[in-house]
N, C-alpha and C. Protein backbone atom coordinates (compact mmCIF):
# COMPACT_ATOMS: atom_id res chain seq x y z
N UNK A 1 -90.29 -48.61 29.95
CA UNK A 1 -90.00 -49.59 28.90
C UNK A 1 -89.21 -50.76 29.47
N UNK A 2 -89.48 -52.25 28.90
CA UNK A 2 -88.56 -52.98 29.55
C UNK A 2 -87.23 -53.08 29.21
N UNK A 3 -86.34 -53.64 29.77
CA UNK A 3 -84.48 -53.65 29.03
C UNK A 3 -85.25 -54.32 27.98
N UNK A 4 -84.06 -53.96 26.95
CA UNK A 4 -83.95 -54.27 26.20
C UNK A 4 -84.72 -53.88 24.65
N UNK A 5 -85.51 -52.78 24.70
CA UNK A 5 -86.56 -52.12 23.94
C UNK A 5 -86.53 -50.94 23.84
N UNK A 6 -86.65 -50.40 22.75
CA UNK A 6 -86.49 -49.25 22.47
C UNK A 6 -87.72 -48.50 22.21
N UNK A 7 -87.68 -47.03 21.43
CA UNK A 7 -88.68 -46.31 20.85
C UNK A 7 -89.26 -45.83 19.96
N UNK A 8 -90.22 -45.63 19.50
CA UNK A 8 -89.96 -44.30 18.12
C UNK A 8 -90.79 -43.14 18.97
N UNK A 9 -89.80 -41.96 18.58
CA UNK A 9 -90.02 -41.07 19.22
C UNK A 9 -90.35 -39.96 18.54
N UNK A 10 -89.92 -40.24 16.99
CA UNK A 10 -90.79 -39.01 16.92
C UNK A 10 -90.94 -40.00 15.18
N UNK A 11 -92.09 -39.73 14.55
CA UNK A 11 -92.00 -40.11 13.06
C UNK A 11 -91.99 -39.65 12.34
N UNK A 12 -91.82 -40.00 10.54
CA UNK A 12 -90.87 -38.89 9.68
C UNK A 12 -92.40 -38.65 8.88
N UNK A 13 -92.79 -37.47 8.15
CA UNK A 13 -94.14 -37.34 7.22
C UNK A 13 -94.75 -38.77 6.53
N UNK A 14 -95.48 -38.81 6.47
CA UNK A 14 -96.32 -39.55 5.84
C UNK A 14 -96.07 -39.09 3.94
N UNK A 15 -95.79 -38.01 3.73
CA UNK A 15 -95.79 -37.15 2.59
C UNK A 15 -94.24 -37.04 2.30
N UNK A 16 -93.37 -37.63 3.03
CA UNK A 16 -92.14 -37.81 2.55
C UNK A 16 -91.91 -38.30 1.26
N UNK A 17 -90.90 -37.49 0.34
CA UNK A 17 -90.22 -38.38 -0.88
C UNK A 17 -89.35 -39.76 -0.18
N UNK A 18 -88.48 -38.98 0.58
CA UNK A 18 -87.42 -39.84 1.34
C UNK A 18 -87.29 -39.90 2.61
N UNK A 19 -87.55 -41.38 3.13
CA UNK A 19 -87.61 -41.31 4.70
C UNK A 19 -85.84 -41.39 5.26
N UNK A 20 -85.34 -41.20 6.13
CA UNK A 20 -84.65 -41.53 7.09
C UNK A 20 -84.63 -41.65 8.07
N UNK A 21 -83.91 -42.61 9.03
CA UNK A 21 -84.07 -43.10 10.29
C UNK A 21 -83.21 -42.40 11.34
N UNK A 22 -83.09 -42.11 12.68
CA UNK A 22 -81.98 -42.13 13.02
C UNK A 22 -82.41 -42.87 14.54
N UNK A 23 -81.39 -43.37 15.01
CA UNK A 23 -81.44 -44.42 15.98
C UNK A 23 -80.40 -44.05 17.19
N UNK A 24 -80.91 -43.43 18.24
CA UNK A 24 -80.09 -42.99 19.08
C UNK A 24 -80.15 -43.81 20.41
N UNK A 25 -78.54 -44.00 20.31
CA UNK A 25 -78.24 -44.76 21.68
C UNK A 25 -77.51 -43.84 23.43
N UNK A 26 -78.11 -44.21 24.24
CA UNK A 26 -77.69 -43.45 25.33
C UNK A 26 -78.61 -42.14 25.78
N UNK A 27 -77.42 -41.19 25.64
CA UNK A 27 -78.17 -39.49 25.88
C UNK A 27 -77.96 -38.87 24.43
N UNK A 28 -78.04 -39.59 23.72
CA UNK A 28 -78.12 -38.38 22.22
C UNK A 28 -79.26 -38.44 21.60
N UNK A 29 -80.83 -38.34 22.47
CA UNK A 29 -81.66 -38.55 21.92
C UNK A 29 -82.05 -37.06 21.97
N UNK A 30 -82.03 -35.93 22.87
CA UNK A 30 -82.20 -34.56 22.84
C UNK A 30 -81.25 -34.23 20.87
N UNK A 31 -79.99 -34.39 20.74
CA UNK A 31 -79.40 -34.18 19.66
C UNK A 31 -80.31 -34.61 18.18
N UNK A 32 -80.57 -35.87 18.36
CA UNK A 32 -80.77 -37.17 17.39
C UNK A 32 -82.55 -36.03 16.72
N UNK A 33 -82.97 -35.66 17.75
CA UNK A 33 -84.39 -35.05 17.67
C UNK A 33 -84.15 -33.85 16.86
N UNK A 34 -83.07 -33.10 17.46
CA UNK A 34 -82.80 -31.78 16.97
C UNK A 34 -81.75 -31.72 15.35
N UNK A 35 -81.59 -33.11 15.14
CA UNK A 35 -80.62 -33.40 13.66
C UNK A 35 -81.78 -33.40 12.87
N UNK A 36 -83.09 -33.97 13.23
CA UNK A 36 -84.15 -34.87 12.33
C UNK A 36 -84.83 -32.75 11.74
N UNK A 37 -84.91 -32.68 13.03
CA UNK A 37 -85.50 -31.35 12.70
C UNK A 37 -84.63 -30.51 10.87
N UNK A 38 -83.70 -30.28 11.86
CA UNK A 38 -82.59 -29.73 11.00
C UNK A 38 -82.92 -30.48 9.71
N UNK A 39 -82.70 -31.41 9.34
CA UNK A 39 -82.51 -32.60 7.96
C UNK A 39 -83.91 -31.89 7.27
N UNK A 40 -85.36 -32.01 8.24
CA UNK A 40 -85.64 -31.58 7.04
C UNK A 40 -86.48 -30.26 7.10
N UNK A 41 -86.09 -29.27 7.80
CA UNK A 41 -85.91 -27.34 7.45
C UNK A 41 -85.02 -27.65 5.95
N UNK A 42 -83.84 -27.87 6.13
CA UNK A 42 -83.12 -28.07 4.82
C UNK A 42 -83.63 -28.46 3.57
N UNK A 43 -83.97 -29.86 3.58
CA UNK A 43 -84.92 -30.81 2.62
C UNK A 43 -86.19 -31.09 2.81
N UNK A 44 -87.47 -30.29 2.18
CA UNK A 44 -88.98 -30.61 2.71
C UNK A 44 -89.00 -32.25 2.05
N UNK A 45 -88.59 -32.56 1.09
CA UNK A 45 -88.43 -34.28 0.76
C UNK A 45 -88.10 -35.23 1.42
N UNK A 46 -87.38 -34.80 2.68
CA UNK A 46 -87.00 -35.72 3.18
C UNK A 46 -87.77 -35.58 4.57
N UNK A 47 -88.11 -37.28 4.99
CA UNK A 47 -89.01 -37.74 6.30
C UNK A 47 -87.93 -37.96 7.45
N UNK A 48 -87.40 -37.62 8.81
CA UNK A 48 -86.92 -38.00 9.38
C UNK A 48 -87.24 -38.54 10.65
N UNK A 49 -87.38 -40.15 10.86
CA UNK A 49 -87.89 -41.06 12.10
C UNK A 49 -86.91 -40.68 13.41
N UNK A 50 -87.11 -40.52 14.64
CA UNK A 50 -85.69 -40.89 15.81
C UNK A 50 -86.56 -41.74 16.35
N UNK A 51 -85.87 -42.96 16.59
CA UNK A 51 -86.21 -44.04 17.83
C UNK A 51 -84.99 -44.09 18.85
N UNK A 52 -85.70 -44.24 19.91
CA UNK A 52 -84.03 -44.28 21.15
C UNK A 52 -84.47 -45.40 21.32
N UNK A 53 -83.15 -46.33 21.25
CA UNK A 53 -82.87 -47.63 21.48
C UNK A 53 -82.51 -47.95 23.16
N UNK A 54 -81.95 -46.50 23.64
CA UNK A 54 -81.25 -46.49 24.80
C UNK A 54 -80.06 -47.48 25.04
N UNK A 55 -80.12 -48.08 25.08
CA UNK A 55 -78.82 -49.18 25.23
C UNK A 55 -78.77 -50.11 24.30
N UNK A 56 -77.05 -50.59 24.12
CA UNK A 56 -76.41 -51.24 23.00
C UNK A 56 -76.86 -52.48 23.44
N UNK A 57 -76.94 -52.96 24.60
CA UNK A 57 -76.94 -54.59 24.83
C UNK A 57 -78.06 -54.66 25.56
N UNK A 58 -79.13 -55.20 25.81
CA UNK A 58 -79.38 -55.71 24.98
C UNK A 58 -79.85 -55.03 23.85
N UNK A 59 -79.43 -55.15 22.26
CA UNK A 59 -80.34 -54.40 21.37
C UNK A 59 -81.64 -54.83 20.90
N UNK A 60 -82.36 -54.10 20.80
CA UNK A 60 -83.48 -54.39 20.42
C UNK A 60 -83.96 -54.40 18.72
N UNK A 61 -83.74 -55.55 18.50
CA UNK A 61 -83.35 -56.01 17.13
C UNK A 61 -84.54 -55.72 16.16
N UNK A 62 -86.23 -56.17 16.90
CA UNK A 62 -87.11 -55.90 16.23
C UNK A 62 -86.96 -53.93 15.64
N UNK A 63 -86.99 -53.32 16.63
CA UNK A 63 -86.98 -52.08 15.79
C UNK A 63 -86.13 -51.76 14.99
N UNK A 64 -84.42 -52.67 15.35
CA UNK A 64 -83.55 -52.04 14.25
C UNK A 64 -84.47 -52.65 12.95
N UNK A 65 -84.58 -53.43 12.77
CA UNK A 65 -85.41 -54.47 11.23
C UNK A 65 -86.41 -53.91 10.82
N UNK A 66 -87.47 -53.18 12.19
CA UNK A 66 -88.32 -52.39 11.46
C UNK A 66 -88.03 -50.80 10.66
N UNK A 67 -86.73 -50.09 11.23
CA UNK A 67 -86.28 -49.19 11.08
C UNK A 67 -85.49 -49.44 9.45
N UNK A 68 -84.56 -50.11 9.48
CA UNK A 68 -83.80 -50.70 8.48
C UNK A 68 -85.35 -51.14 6.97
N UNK A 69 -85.85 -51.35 7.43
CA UNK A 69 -87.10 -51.87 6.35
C UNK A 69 -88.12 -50.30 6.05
N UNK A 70 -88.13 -49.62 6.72
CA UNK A 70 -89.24 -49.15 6.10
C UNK A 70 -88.30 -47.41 6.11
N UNK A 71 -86.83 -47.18 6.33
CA UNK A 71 -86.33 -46.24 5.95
C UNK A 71 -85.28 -46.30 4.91
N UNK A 72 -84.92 -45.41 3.62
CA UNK A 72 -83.86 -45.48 3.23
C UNK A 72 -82.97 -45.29 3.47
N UNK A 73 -82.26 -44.83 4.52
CA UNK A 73 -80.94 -44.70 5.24
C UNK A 73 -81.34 -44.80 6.72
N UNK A 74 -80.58 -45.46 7.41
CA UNK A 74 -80.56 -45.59 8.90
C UNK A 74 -79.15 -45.24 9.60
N UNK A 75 -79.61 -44.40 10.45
CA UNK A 75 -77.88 -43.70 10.96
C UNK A 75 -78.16 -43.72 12.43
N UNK A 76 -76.81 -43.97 13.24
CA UNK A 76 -76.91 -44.36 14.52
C UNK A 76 -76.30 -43.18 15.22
N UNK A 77 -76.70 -42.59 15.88
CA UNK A 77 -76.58 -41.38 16.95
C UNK A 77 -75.64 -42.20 18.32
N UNK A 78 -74.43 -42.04 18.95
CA UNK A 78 -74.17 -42.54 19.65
C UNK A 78 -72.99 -41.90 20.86
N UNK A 79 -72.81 -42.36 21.74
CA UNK A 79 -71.69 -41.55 22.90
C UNK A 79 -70.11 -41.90 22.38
């Protein structure tokens, strides 16, 4: 990937009531994967996206906007 760009790494159901995002920066993308899981064993309603951004600077703004737009909560996984 080039600096400055991130991922989606894994995406939340299509059949979701409620999507959420989570956006992991650094090495908490093994975690960020294994929260989404967790979120929804708990809640079958809820969709959970992880994109790794990998690094804060440069951020990669298009995915936060796409993330922020098409999830109802966006939460940042971070060191």
């Amino acid at each position: 990937l080039p600096l400055g760009k991130g991922r989606i790494m894994r995406k939340a159901r299509e059949d979701a009531k409620r999507k959420v995002a989570i956006l992991s920066f650094g090495t908490r993308l093994a975690e960020s994967v294994q929260a989404a899981r967790h979120i929804e064993t708990i809640d079958e309603e809820v969709g959970v996206t992880v994109a790794d951004a990998r690094w804060m600077k440069p951020l990669d703004t298009e995915l936060v906007v796409q993330l922020a737009t098409e999830h109802e909560v966006l939460i940042t996984c971070e060191e």
